[in-house]
Protein backbone atom coordinates (compact mmCIF):
# COMPACT_ATOMS: atom_id res chain seq x y z
CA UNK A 1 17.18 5.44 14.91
CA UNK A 2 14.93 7.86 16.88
CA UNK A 3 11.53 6.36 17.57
CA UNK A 4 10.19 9.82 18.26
CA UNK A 5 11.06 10.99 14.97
CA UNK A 6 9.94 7.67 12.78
CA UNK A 7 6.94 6.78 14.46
CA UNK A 8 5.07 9.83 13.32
CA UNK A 9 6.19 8.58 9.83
CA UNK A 10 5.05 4.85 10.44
CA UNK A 11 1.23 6.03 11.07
CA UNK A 12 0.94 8.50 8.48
CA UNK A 13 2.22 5.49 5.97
CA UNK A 14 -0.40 3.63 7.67
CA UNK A 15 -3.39 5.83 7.59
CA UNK A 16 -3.15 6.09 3.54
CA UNK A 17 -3.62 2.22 2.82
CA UNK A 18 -6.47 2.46 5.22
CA UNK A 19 -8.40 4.99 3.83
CA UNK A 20 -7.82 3.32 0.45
CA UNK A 21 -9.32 0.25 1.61
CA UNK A 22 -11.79 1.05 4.55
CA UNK A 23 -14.58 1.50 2.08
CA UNK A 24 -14.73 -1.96 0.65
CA UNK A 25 -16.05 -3.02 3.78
CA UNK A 26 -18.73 -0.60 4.06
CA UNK A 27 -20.34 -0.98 1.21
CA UNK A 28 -23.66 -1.95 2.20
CA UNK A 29 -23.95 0.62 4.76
CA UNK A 30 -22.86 3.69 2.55
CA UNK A 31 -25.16 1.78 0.17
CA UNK A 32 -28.39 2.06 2.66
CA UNK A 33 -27.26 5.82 3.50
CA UNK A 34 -27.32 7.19 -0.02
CA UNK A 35 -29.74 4.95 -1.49
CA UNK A 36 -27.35 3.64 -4.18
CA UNK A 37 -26.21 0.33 -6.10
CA UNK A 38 -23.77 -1.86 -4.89
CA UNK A 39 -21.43 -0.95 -8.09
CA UNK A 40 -21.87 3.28 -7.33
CA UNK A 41 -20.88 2.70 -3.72
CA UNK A 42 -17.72 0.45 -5.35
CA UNK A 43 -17.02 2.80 -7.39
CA UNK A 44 -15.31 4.59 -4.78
CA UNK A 45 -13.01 2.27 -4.40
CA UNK A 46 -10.91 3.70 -7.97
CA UNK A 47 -12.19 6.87 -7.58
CA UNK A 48 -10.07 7.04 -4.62
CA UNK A 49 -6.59 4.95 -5.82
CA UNK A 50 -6.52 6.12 -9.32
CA UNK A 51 -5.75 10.09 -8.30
CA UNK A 52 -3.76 8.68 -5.49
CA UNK A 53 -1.64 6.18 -8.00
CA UNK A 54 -1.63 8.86 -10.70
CA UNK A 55 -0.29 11.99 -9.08
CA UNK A 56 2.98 10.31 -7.36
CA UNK A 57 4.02 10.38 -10.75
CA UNK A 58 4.99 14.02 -9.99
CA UNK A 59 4.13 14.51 -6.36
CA UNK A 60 7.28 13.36 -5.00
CA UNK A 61 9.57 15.70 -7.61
CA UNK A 62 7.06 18.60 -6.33
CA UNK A 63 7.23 17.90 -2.62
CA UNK A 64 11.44 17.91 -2.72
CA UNK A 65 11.09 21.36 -4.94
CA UNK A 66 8.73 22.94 -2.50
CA UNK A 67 9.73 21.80 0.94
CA UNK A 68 8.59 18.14 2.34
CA UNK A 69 7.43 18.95 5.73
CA UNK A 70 5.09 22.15 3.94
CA UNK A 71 3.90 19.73 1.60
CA UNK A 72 3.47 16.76 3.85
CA UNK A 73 1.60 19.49 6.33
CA UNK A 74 -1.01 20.79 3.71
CA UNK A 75 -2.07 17.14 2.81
CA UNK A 76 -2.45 16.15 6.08
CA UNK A 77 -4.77 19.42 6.64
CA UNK A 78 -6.74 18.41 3.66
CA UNK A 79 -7.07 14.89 3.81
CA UNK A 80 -8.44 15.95 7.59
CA UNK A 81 -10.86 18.13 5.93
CA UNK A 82 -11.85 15.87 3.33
CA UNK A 83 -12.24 12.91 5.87
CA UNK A 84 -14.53 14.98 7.87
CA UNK A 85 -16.40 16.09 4.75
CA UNK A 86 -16.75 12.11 3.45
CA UNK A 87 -18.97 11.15 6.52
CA UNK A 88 -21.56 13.95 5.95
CA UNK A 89 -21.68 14.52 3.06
CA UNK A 90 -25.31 14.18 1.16
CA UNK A 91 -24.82 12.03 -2.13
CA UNK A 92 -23.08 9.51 -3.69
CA UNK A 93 -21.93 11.74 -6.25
CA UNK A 94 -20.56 14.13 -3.72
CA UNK A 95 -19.18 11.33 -1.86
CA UNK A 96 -17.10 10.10 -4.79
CA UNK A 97 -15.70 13.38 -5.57
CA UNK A 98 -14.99 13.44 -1.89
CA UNK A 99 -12.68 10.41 -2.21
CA UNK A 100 -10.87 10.85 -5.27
CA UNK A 101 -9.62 14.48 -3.69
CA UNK A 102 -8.63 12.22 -1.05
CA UNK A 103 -6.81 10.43 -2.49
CA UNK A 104 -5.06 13.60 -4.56
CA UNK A 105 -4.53 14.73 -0.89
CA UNK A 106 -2.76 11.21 0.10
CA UNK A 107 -0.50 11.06 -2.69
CA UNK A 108 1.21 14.18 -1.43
CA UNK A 109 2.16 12.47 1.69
CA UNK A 110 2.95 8.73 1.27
CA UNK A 111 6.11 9.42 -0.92
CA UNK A 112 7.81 12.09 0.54
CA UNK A 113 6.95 10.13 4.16
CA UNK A 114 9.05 7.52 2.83
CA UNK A 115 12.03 9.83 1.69
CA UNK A 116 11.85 11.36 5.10
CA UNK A 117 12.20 8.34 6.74
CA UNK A 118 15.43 7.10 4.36
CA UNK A 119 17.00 10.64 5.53
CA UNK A 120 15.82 9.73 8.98
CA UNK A 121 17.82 6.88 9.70
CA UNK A 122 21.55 6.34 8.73
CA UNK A 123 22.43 4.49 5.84
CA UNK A 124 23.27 1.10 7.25
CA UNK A 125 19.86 0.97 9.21
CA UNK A 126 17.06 1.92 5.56
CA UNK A 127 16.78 -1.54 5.03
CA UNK A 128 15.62 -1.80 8.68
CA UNK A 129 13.51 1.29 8.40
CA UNK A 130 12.14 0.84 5.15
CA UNK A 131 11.19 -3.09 5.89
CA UNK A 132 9.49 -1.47 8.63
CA UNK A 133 7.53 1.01 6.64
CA UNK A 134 6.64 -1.52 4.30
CA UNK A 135 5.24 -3.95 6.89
CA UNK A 136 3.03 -1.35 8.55
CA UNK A 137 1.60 -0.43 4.68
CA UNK A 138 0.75 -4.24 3.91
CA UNK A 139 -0.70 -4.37 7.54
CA UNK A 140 -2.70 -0.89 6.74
CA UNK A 141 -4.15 -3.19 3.09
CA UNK A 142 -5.16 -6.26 5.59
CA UNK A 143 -6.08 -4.72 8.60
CA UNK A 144 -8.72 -2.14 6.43
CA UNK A 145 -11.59 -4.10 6.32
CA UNK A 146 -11.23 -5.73 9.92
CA UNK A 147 -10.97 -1.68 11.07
CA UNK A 148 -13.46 -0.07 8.90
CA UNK A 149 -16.29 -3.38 10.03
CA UNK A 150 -15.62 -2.89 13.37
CA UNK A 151 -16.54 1.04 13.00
CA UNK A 152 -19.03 0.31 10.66
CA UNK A 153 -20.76 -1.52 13.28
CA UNK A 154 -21.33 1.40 15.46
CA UNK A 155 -21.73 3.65 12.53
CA UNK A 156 -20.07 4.05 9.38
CA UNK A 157 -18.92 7.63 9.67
CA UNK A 158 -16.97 6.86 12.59
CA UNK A 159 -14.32 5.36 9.60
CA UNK A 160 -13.68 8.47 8.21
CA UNK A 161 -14.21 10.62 11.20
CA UNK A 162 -11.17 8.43 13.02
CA UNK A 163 -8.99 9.47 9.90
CA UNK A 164 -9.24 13.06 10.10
CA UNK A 165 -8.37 13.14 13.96
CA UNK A 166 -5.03 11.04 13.18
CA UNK A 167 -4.66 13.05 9.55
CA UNK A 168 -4.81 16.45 11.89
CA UNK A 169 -2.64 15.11 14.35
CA UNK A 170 0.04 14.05 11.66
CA UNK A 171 -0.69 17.79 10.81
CA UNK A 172 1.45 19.00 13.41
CA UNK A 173 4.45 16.41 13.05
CA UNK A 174 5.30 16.46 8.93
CA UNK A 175 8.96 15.08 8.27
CA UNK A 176 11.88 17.47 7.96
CA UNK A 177 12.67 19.06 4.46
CA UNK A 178 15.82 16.60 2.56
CA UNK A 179 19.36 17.89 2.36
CA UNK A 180 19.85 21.17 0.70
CA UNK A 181 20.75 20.72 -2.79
CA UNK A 182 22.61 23.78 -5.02
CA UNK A 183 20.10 22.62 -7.75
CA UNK A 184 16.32 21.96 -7.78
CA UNK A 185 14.97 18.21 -7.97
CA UNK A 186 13.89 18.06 -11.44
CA UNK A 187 11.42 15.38 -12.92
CA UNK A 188 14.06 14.38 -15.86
CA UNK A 189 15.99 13.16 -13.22
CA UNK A 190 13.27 10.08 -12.31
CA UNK A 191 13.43 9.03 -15.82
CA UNK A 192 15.95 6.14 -15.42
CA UNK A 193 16.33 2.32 -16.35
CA UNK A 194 16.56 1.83 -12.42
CA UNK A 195 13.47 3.52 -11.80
CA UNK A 196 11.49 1.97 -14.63
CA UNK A 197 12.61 -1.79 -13.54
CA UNK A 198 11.64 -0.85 -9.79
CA UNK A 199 8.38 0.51 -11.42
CA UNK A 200 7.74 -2.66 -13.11
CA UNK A 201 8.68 -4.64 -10.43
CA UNK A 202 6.24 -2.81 -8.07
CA UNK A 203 3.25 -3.26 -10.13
CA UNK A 204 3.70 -6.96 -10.86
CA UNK A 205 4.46 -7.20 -7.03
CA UNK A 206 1.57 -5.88 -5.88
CA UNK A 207 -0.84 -7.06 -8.57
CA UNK A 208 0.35 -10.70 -8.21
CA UNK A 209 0.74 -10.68 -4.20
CA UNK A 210 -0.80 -8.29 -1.92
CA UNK A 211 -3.78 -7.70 -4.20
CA UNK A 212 -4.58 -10.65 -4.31
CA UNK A 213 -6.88 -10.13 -1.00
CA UNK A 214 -9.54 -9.81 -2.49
CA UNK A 215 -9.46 -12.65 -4.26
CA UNK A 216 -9.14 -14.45 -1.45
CA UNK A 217 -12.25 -13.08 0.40
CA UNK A 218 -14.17 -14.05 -2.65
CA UNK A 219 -12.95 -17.61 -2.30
CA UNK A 220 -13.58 -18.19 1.36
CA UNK A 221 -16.92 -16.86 0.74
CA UNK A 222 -17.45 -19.24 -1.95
CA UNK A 223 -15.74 -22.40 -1.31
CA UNK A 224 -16.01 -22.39 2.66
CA UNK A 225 -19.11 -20.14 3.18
CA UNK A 226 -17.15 -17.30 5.73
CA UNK A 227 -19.22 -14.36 7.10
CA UNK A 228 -18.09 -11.31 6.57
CA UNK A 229 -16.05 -11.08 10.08
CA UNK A 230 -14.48 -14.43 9.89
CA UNK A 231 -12.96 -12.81 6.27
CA UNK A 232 -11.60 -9.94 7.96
CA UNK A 233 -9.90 -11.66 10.43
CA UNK A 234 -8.49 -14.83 8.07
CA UNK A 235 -7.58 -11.28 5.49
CA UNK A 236 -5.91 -9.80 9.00
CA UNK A 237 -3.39 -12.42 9.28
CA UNK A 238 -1.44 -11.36 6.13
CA UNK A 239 -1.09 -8.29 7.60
CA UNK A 240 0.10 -9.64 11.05
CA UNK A 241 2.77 -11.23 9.38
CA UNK A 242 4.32 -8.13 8.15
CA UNK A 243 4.20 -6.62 11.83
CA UNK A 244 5.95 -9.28 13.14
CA UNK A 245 9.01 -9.96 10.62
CA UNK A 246 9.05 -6.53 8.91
CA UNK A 247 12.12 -5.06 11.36
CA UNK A 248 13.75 -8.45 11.08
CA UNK A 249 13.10 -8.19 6.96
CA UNK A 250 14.53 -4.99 6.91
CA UNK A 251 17.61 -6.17 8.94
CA UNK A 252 17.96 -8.72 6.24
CA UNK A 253 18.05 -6.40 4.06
CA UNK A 254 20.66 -5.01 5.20
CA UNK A 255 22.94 -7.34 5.89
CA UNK A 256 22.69 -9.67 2.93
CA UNK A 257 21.61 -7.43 0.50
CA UNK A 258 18.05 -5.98 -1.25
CA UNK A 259 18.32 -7.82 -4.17
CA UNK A 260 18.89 -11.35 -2.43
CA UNK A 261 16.46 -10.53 0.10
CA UNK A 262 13.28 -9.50 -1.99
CA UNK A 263 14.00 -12.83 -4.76
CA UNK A 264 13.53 -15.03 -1.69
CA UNK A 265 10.44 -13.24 -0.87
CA UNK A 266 9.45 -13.33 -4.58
CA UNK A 267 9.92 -16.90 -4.99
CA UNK A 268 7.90 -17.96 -1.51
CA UNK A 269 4.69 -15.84 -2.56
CA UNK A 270 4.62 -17.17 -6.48
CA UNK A 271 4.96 -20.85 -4.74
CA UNK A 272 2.28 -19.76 -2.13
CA UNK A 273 0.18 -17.55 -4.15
CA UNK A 274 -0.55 -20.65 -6.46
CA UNK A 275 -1.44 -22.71 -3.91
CA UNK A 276 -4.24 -20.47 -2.21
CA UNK A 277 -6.13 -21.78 -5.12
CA UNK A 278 -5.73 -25.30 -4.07
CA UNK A 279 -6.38 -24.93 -0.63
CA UNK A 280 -8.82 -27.83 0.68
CA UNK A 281 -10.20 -26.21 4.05
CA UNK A 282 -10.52 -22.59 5.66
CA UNK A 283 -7.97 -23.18 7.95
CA UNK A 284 -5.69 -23.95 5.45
CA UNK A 285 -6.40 -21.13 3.59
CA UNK A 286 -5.98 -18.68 6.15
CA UNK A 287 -2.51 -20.23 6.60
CA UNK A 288 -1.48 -20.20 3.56
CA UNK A 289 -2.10 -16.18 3.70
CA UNK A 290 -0.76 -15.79 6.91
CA UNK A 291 2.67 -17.41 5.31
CA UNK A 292 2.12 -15.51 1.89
CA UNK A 293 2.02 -12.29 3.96
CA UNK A 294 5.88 -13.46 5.76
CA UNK A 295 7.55 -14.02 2.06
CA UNK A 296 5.56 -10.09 1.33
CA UNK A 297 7.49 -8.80 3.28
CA UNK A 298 10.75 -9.73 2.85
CA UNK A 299 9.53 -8.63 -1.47
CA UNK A 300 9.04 -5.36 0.25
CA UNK A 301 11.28 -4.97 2.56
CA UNK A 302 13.84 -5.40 -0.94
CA UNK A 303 12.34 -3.37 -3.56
CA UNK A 304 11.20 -0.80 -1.12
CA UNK A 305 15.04 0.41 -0.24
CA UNK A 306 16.21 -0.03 -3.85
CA UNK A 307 13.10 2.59 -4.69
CA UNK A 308 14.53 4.91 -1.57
CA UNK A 309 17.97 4.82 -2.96
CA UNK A 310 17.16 4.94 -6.24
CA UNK A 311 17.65 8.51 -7.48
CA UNK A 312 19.84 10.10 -4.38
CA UNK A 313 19.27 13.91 -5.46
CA UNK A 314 15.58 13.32 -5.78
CA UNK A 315 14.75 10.24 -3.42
CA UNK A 316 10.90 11.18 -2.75
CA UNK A 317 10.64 12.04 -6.83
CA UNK A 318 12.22 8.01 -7.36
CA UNK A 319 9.91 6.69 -4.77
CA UNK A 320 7.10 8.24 -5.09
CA UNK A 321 6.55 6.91 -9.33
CA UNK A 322 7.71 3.63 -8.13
CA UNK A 323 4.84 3.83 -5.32
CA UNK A 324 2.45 4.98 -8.17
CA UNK A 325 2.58 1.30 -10.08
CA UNK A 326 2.24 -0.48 -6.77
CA UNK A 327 -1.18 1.19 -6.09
CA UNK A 328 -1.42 0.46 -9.61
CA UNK A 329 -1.11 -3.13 -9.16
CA UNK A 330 -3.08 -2.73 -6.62
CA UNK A 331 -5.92 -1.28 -8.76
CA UNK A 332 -5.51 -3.61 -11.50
CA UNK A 333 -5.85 -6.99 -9.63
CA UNK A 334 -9.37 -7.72 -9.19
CA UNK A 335 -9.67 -6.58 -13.22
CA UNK A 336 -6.61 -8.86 -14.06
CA UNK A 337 -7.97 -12.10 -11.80
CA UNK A 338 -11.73 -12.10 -11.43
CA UNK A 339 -12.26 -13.34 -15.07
CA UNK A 340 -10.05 -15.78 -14.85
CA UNK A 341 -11.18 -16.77 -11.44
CA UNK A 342 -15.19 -17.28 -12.34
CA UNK A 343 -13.46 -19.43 -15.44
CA UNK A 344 -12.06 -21.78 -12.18
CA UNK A 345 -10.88 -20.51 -9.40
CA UNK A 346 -7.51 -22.09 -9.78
CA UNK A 347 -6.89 -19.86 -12.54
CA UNK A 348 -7.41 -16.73 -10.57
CA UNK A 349 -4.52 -17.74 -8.61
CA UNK A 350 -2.61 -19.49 -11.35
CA UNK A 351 -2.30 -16.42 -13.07
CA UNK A 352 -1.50 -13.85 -10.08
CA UNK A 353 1.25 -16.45 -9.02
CA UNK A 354 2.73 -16.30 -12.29
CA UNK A 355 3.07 -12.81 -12.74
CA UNK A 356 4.51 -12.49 -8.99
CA UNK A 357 7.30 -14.97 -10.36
CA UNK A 358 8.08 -12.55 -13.05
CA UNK A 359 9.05 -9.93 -10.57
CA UNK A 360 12.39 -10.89 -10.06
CA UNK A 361 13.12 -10.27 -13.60
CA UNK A 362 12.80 -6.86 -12.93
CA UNK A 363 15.13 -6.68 -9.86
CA UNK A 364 17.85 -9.30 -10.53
CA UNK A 365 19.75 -6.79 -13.42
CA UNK A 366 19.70 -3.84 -10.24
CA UNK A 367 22.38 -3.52 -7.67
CA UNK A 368 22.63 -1.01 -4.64
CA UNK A 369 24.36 1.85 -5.94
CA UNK A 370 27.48 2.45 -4.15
């Protein structure tokens, strides 16, 4: 594997994550600077994931028809633009229209970021590469809020301003274009039972597991009375796990299979998940998600190469819908778990555990195709 040509690929699937999730931290100081609720400034929260989730639907199919690294190229440019333009901009309004062509802008790169990497690398080492990418996107979900509050300190601009130098940067090192093909990708081509199970297994995956953050911030704030830093940092560990086992996932996944791998994963977060909800001290809690974030990524690590070898003559079309119901997941959570949360907050994680479990319903029927 050349580290020269991955690593550009591991930061730009970084910087997406984090500029989904930078904002929930800020809240109360984009709040102050455009003289807005609480629920406006939130609101830009979805108004940046729902383009993003929505448009890999097609993205990937589009970036394989027109060229990855010209595609990947032009959203870095804009989402550099755009970044610049979120930390002066004037309004709320402008602000949120700001984000969601962010996130338009993102979902042009993630996908195809991930197919470049799968071409990158050869085929015995994607399970390596992909666990890899996957780690570094969990981190980017965890590490958000512990990022975006230490720049919000100084001031909150500084979030957004810090994107657009990395986004240009990225700018002038997009992946290569796939393997020439006598035929176009074509969208038809995503439309498989593989694809939908993957899809399905994504969503529940991330709604039941790594989106659960948020409702664990919620509970140390509640139950054990954490500031605002100490819930960045307990949040930080789940990302920390991924860094540290998401090569050794991904070399798991490769040697006994994706499939094996991501049901172990599977089964340790549903157990753990569960259990958050029980958890009798802070420090306990923050373990528990520390450990929760180890069984992630071995999930990821898993389902990530089956979406990357999913549909071979149009791997960033495959990966990129299958990365649209993660963020979906993503998006759904707190809707799914806050309800049942102020109900007890047992419940909350009762529920989010359950539907993790059902995940490997989705990926038990697939097998790597050979």
């Amino acid at each position: 594997m050349r580290a020269r040509g991955t690593l550009p690929l591991y930061i730009g699937g970084f910087l997406g994550p984090f500029g989904g999730g930078v904002v929930a931290v800020l809240v109360p100081q984009l709040r102050d600077a455009f003289d807005a609720t609480t629920a406006g400034v939130a609101a830009s929260i979805p108004a940046y994931l729902v383009p993003f989730a929505a448009l890999q639907l097609v993205s990937g199919t589009l970036g394989e028809r027109l060229g990855r690294r010209r595609v990947v190229r032009t959203g870095y440019i804009a989402y550099a633009l755009l970044s610049m333009l979120a930390a002066f901009v004037p309004t709320l309004g402008a602000f949120l229209v700001v984000r969601a062509l962010q996130g338009c802008a993102n979902a042009f790169v993630t996908p195809l970021l991930l197919a470049g990497l799968a071409d990158e690398v050869p085929p015995r080492q994607i399970g390596r590469a992909v666990g890899t990418f996957a780690a570094v996107q969990t981190s980017a979900i965890a590490l958000a809020p512990l990022g975006g509050g230490a720049l919000g300190a100084i001031d909150w601009r500084l979030a957004f301003v810090s994107q657009a130098v990395v986004a240009a940067g990225l700018a002038l090192m997009p992946p290569d274009d796939g393997p020439v093909r006598k035929e176009q990708p074509s969208l038809r081509t995503v439309f498989t039972r593989r694809v939908g199970l993957l899809s399905a297994a994504s969503f529940a995956g991330y709604a039941g597991v790594t989106g659960v953050g948020f409702l664990v911030a919620v509970l140390a704030a509640d139950e054990f009375g954490l500031g605002s830093v100490l819930r960045g940092v307990l949040l930080a560990g789940f990302g920390i796990a991924g860094i540290l086992v998401g090569r050794a996932a991904g070399n798991w996944v490769d040697r006994y299979g994706r499939v094996p791998v991501a049901s172990v994963g599977i089964a340790w977060c549903s157990l753990l998940v569960v259990s958050l909800g029980l958890a009798p001290s802070a420090l306990t809690l923050a373990v528990l998600w520390f450990a929760t974030g180890l069984g992630s990524t071995l999930l990821w690590a898993g389902i990530n190469t089956l979406a990357v070898e999913a549909v071979p003559g149009n791997r960033a079309g495959g990966t990129s819908v299958i990365s649209a119901f993660r963020f979906a997941g993503n998006a759904a959570a707190p809707l799914m778990w806050l309800p049942l949360y102020h109900i007890d907050p047992r419940l909350g994680f009762l529920g989010a555990g359950t539907l993790a479990a059902v995940t490997v319903a989705f990926i038990l029927p697939l097998r790597v195709p050979r």
